[in-house]
N, C-alpha and C. Protein backbone atom coordinates (compact mmCIF):
# COMPACT_ATOMS: atom_id res chain seq x y z
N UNK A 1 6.93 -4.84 -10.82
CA UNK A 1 8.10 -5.30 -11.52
C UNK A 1 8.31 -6.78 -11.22
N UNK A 2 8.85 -7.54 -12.23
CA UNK A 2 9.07 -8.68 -12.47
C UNK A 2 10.62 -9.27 -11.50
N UNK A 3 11.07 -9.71 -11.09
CA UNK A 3 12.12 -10.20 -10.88
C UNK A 3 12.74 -11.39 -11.65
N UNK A 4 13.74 -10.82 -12.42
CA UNK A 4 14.19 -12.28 -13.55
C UNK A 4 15.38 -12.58 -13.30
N UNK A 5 16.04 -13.96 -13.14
CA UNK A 5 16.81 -14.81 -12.64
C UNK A 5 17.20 -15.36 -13.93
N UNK A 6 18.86 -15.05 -14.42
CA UNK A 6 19.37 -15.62 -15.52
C UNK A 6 20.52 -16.60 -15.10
N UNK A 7 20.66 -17.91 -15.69
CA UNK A 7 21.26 -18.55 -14.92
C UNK A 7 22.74 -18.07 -15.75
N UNK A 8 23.86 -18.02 -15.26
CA UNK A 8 25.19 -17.43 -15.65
C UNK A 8 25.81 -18.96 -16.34
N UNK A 9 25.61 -19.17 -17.92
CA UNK A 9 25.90 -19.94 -18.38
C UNK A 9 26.28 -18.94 -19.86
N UNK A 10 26.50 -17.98 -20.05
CA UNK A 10 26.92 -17.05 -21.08
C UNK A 10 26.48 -16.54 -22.44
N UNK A 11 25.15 -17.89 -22.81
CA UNK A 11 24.20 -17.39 -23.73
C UNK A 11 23.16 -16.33 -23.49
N UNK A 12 22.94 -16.49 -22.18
CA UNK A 12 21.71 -15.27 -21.58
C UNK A 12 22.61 -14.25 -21.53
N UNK A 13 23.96 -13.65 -21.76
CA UNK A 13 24.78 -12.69 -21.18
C UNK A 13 23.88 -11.05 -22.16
N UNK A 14 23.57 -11.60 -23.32
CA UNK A 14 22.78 -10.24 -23.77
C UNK A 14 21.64 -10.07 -23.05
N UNK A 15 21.06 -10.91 -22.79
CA UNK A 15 19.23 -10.30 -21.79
C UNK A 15 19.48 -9.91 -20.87
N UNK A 16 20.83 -10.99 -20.00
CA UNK A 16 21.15 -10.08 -18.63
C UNK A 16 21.47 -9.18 -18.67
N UNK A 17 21.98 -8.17 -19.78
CA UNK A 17 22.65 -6.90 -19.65
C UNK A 17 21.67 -6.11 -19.91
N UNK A 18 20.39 -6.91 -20.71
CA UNK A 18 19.27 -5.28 -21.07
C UNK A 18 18.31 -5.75 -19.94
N UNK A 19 17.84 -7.05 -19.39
CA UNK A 19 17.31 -7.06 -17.90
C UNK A 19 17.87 -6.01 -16.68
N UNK A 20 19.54 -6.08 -16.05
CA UNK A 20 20.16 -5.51 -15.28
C UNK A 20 19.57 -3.76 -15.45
N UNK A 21 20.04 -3.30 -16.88
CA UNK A 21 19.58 -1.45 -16.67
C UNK A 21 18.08 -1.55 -15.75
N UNK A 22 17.08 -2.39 -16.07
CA UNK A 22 15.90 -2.29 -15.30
C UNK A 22 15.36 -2.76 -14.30
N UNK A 23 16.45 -3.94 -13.78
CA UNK A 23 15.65 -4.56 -12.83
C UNK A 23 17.36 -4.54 -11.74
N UNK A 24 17.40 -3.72 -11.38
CA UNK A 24 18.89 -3.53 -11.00
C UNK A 24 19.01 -4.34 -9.24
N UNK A 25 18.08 -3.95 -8.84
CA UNK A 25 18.45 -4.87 -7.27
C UNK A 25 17.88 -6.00 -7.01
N UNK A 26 17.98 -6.71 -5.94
CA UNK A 26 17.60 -8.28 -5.62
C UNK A 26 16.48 -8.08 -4.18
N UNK A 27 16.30 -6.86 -4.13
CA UNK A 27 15.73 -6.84 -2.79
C UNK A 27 14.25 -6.98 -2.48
N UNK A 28 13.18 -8.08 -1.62
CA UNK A 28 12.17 -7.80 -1.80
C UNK A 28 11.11 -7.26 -0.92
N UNK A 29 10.62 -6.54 -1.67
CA UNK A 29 9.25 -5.61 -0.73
C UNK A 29 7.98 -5.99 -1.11
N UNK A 30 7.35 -6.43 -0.23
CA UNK A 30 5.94 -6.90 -0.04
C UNK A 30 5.26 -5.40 0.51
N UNK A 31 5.54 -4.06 0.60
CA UNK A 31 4.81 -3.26 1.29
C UNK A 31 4.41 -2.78 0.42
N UNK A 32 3.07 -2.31 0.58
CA UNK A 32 1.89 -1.38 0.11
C UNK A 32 1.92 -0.47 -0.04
N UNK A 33 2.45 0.34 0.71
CA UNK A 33 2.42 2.27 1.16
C UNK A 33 4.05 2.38 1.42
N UNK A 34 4.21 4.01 1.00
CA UNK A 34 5.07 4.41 1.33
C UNK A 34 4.95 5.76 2.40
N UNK A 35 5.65 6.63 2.51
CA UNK A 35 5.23 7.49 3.91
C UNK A 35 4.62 9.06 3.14
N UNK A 36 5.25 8.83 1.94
CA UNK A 36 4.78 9.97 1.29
C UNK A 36 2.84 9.64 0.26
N UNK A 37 3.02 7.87 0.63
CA UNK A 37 1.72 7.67 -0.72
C UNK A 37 0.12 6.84 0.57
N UNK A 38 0.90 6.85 1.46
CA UNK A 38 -0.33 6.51 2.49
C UNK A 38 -1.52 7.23 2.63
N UNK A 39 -1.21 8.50 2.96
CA UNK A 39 -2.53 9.25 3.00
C UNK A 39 -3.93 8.57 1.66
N UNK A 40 -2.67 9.33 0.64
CA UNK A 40 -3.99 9.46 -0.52
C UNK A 40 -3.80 7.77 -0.93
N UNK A 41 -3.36 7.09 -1.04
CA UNK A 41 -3.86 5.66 -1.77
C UNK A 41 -4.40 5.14 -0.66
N UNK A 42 -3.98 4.73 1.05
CA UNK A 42 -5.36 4.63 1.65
C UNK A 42 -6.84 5.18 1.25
N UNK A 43 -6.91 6.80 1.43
CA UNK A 43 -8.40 7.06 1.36
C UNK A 43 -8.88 6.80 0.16
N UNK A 44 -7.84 6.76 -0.70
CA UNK A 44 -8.91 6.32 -2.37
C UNK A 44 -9.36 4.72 -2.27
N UNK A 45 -8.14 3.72 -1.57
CA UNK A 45 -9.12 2.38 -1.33
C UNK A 45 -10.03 2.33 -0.50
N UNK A 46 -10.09 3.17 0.68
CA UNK A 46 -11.14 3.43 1.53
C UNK A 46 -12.53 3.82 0.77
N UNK A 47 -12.30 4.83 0.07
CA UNK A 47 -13.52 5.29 -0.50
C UNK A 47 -13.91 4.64 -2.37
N UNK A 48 -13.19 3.65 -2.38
CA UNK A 48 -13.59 2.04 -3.16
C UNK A 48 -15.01 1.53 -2.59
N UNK A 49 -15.00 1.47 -1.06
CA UNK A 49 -16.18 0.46 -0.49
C UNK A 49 -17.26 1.41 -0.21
N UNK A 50 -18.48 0.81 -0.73
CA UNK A 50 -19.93 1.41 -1.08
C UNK A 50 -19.87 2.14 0.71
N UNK A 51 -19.88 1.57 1.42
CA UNK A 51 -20.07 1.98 2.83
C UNK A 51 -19.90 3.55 3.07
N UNK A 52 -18.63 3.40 2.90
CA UNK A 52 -17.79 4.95 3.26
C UNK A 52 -18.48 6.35 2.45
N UNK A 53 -18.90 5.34 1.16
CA UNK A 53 -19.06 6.51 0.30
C UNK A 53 -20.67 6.68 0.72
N UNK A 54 -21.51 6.28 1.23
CA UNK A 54 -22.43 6.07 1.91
C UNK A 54 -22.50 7.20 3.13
N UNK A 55 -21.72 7.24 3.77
CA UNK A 55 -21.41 7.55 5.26
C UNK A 55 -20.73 9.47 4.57
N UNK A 56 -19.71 8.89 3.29
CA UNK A 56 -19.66 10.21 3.15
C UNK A 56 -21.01 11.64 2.15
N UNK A 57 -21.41 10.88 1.73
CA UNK A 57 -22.90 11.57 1.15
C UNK A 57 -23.34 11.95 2.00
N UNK A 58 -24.04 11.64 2.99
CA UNK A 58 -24.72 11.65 4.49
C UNK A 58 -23.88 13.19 5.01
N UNK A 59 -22.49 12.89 5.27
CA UNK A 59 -21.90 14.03 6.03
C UNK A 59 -22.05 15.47 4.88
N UNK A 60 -22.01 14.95 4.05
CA UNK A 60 -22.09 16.42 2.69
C UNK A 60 -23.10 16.90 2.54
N UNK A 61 -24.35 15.84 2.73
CA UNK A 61 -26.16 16.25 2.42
C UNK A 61 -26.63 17.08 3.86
N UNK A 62 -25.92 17.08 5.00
CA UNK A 62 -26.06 17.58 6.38
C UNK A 62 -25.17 18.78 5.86
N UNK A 63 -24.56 19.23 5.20
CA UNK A 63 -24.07 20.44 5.29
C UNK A 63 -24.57 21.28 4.75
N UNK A 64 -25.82 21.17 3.85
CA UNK A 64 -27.07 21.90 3.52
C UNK A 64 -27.95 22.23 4.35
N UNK A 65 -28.13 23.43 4.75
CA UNK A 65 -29.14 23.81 6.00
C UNK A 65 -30.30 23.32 5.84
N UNK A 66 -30.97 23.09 4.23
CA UNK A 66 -32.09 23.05 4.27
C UNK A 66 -32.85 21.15 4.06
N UNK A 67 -31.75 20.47 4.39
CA UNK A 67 -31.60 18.99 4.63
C UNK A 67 -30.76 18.47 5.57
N UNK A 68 -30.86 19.59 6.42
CA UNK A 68 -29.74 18.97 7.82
C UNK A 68 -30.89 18.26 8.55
N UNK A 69 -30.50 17.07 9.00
CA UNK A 69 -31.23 16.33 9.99
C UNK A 69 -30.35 16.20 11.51
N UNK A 70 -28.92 15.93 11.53
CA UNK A 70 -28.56 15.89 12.62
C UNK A 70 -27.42 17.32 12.56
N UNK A 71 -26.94 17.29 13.69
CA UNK A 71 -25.74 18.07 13.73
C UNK A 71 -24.86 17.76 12.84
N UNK A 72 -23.51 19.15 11.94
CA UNK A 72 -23.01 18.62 10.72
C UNK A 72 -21.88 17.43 11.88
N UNK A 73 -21.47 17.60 12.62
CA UNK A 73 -19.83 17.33 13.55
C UNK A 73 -20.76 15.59 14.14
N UNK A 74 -21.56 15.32 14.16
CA UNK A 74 -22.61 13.76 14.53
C UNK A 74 -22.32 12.81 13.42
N UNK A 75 -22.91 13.61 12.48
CA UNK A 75 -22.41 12.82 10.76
C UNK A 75 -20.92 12.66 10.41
N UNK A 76 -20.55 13.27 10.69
CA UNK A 76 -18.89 13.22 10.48
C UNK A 76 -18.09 11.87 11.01
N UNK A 77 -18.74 12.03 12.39
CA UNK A 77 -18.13 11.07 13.59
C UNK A 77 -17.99 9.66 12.94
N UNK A 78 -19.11 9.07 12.58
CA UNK A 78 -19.05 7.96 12.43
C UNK A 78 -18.02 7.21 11.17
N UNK A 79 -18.03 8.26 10.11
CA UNK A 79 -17.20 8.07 8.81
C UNK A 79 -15.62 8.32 9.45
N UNK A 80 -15.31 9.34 10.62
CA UNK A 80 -14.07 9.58 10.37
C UNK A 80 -13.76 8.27 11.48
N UNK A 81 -14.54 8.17 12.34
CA UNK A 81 -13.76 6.84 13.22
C UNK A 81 -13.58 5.22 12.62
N UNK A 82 -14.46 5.00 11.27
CA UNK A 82 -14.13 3.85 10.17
C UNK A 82 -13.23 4.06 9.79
N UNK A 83 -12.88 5.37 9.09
CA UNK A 83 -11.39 5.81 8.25
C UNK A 83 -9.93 5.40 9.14
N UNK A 84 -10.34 6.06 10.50
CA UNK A 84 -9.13 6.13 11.20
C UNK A 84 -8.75 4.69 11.82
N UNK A 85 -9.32 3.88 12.11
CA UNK A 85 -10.02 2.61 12.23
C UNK A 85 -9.32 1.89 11.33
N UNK A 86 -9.45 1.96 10.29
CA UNK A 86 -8.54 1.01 9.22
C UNK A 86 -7.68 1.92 8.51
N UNK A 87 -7.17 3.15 8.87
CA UNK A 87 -5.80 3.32 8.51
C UNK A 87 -4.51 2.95 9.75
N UNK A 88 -5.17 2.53 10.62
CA UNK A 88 -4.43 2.32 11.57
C UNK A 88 -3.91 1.05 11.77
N UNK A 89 -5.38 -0.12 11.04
CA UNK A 89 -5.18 -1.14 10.96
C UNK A 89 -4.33 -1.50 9.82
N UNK A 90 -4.84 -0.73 8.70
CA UNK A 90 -3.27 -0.65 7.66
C UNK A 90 -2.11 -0.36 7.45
N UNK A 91 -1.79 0.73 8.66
CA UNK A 91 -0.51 0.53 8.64
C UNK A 91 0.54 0.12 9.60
N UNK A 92 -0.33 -0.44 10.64
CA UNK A 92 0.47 -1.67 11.85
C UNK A 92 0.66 -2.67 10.45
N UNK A 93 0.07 -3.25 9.65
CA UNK A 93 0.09 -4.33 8.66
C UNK A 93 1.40 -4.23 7.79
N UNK A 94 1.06 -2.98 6.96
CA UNK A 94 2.27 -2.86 6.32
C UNK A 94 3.89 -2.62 7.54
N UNK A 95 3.81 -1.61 8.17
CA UNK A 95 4.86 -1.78 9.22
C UNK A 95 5.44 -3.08 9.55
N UNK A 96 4.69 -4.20 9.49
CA UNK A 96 4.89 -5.46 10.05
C UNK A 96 5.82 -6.33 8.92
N UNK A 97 4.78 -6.00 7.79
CA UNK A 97 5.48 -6.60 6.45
C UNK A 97 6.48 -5.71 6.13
N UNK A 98 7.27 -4.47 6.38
CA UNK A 98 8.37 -3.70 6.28
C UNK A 98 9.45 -4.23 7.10
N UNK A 99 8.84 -4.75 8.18
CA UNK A 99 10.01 -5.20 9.35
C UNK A 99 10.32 -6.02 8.98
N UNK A 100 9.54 -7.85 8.60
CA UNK A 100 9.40 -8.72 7.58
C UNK A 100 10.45 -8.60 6.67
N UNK A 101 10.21 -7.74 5.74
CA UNK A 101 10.93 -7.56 4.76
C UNK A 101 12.28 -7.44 4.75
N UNK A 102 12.62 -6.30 5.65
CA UNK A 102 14.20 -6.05 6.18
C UNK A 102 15.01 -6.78 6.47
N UNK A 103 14.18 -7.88 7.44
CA UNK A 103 15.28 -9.19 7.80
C UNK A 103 15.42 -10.17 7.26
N UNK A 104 14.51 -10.02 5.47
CA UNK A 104 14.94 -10.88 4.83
C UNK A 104 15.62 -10.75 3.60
N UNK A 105 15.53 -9.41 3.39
CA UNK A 105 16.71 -8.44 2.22
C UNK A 105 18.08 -8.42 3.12
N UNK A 106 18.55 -8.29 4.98
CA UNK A 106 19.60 -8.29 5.23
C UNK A 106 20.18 -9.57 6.05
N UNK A 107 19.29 -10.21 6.06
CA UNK A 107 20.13 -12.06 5.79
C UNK A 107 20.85 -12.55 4.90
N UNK A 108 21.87 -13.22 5.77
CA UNK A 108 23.13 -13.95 5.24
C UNK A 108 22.13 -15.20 3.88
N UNK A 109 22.78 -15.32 2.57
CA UNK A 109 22.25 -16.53 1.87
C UNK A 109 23.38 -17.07 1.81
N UNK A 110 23.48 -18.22 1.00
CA UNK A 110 24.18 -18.82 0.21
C UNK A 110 24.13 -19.08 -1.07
N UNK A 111 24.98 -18.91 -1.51
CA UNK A 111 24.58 -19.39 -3.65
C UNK A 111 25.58 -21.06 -3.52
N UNK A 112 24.63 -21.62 -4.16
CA UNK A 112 25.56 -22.70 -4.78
C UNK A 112 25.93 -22.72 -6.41
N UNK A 113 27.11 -22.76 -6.68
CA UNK A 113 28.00 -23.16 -8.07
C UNK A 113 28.22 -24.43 -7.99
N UNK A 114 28.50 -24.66 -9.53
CA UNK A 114 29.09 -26.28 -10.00
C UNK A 114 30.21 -25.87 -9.22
């Protein structure tokens, strides 16, 4: 979403009123994830990068007896400690930019008028 700034001079008073139904608060969020959308939009950008999806073929082709090369729980290891690895690193990040955020949606401003 857009954030639009009408200056209160009374010709914009129709856009501001069909802007306002949609763009109703002033508050801003730079965060990524929410607590309910972390899981799955992490692992779907996770499994974006050729690597993972690499690492995860490997753990699925070992779960065929008759193309197992290592143990299935060996193959696993390495994909789930990348995953956990940068979901951890993603969400100290966002956490950071949430905290960020808070103290600058509940800071004092000032407006200046003519």
């Amino acid at each position: 979403k857009w954030r639009i700034v009408f200056p209160s001079n009374g010709r914009q008073w129709k856009d501001w009123k069909q802007a306002s139904a949609v763009y109703s608060g002033n508050r801003i969020q730079t965060t990524k994830y929410t607590w309910f959308t972390f899981l799955p939009q992490n692992l779907f950008e996770q499994f974006c990068r050729l690597g993972n999806i690499y690492f995860f073929f490997l753990m699925v082709l070992n779960w065929f007896p008759q193309v197992e090369v290592f143990h299935r729980e060996i193959t696993m290891l390495p994909l789930i400690v990348v995953l956990l690895a940068s979901m951890i690193k993603d969400a100290t990040e966002d956490y950071k930019k949430y905290q960020f955020d808070k103290m600058i949606n509940f800071s004092k401003t000032r407006v200046y008028d003519k």
